[in-house]
Protein backbone atom coordinates (compact mmCIF):
# COMPACT_ATOMS: atom_id res chain seq x y z
CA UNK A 1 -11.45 30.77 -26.81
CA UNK A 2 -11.80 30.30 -30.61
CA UNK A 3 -14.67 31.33 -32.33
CA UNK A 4 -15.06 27.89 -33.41
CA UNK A 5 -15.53 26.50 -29.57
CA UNK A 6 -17.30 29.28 -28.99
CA UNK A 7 -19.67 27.81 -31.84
CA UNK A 8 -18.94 23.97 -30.71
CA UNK A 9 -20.45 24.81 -26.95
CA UNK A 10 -23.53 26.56 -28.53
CA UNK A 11 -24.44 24.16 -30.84
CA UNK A 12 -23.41 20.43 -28.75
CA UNK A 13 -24.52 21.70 -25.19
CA UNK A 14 -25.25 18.03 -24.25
CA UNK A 15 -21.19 16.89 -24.79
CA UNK A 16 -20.30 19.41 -22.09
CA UNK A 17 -23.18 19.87 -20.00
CA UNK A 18 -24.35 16.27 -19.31
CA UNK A 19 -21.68 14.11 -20.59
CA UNK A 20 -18.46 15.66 -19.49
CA UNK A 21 -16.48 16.55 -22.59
CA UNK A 22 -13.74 19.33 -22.75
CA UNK A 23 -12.15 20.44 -25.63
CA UNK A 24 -8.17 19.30 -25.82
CA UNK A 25 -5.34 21.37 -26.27
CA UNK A 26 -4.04 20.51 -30.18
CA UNK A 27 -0.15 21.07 -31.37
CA UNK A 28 -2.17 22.12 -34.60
CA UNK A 29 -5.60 23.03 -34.69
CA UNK A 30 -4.97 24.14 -38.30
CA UNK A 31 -5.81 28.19 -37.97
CA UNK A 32 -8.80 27.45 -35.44
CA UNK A 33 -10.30 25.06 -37.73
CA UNK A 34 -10.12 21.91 -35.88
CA UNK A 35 -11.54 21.40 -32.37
CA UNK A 36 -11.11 18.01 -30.28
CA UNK A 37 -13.46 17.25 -26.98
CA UNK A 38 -12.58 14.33 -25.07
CA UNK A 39 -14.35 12.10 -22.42
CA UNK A 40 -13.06 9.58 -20.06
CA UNK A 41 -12.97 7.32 -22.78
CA UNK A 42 -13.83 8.78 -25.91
CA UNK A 43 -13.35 11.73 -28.59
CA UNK A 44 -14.51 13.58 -30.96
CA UNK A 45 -13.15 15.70 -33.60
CA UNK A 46 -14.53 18.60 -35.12
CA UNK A 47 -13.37 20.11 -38.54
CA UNK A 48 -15.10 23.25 -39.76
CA UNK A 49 -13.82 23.78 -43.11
CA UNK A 50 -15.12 26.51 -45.38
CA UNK A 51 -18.64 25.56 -45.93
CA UNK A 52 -18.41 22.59 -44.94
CA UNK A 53 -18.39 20.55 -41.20
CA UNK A 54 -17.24 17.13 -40.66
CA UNK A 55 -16.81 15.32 -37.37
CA UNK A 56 -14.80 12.32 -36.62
CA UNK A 57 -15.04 10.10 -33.73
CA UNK A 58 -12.18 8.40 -32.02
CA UNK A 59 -11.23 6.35 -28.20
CA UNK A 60 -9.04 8.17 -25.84
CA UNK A 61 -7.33 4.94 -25.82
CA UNK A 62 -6.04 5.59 -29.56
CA UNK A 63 -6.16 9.29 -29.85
CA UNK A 64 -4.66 9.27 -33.25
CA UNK A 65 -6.98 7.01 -34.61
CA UNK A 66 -10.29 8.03 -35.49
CA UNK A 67 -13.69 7.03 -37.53
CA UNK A 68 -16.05 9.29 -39.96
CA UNK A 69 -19.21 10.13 -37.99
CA UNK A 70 -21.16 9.01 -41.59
CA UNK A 71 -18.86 5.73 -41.62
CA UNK A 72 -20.54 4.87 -38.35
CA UNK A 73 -24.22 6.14 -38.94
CA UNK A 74 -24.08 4.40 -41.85
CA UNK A 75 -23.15 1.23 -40.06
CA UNK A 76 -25.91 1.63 -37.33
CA UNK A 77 -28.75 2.15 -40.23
CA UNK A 78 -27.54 -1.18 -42.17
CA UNK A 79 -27.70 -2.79 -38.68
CA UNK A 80 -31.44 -1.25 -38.63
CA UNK A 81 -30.38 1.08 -35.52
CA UNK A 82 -30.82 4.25 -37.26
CA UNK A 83 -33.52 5.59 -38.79
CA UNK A 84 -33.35 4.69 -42.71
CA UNK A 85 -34.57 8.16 -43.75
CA UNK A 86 -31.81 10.41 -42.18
CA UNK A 87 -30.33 12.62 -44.43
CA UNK A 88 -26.64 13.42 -45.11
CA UNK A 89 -25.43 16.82 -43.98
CA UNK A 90 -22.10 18.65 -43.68
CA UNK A 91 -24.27 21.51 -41.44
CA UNK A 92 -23.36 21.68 -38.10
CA UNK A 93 -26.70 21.56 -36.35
CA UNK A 94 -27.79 18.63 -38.38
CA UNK A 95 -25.02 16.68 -37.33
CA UNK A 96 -25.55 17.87 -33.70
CA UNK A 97 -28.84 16.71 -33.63
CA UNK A 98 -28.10 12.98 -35.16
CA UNK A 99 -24.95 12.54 -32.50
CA UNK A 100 -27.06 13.33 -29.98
CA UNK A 101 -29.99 10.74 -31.01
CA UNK A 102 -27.29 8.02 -31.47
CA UNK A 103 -24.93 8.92 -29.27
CA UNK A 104 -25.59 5.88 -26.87
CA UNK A 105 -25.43 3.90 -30.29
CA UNK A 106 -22.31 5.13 -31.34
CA UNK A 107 -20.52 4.63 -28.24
CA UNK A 108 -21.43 1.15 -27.75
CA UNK A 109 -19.90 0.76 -31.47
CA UNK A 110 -16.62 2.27 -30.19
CA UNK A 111 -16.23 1.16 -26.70
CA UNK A 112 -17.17 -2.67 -27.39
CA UNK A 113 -13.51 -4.40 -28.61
CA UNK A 114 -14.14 -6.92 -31.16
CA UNK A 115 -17.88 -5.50 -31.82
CA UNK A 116 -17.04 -3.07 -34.49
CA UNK A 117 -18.62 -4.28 -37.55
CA UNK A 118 -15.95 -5.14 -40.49
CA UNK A 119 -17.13 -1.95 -42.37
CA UNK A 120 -15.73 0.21 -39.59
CA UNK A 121 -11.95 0.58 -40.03
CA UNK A 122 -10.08 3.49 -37.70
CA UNK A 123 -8.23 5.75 -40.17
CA UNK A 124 -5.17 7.64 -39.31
CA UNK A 125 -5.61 11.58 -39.59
């Protein structure tokens, strides 16, 4: 396992532990930079690049489709659902922490067709 997983398991327990993710085989996980865990109905795509970390969220449905975790935070704290004091980061823990207080948020976003607010678009990777 990549050092990166190895990271990605440490750091979102919850994904694995209590909501059933496991991490995808990729044709190109760009030198062990990019990680995808998938659910029975959704993913999520992790990109660790230099100092930086960005995750993207996406439906198994459409697995080359996906949405900026920000994109959708951002939605949820216009829509009053997020706390209006969160901060940006591109740390890892910091976004662990935020998907796991919205995760029930965020997947209710994703997994109700024709409920996605307008601002939400899926972009292609």
């Amino acid at each position: 396992m990549s050092q990166f997983k190895d990271e990605i398991l440490q750091v979102f327990p919850y994904l694995f532990e209590k909501l059933r993710f496991e991490f995808v085989d990729l044709d190109n996980d760009y030198g062990g930079n990019v990680v995808v865990a998938q659910s029975d109905t959704m993913r999520i795509r992790f990109v660790d690049d230099r100092a930086d970390f960005f995750l993207d969220i996406g439906q198994v449905a459409d697995p080359d489709r996906w949405i900026e975790f920000y994109k959708i935070i951002n939605t949820l704290k216009a829509e009053g659902r997020v706390h209006s004091e969160y901060k940006y980061s591109n740390k890892v823990r910091s976004v662990s922490r935020l998907l796991e207080l919205y995760f029930s948020q965020i997947q209710n976003v994703l997994l109700k067709k024709g409920s996605a607010p307008s601002e939400i678009r899926l972009g292609r990777f």
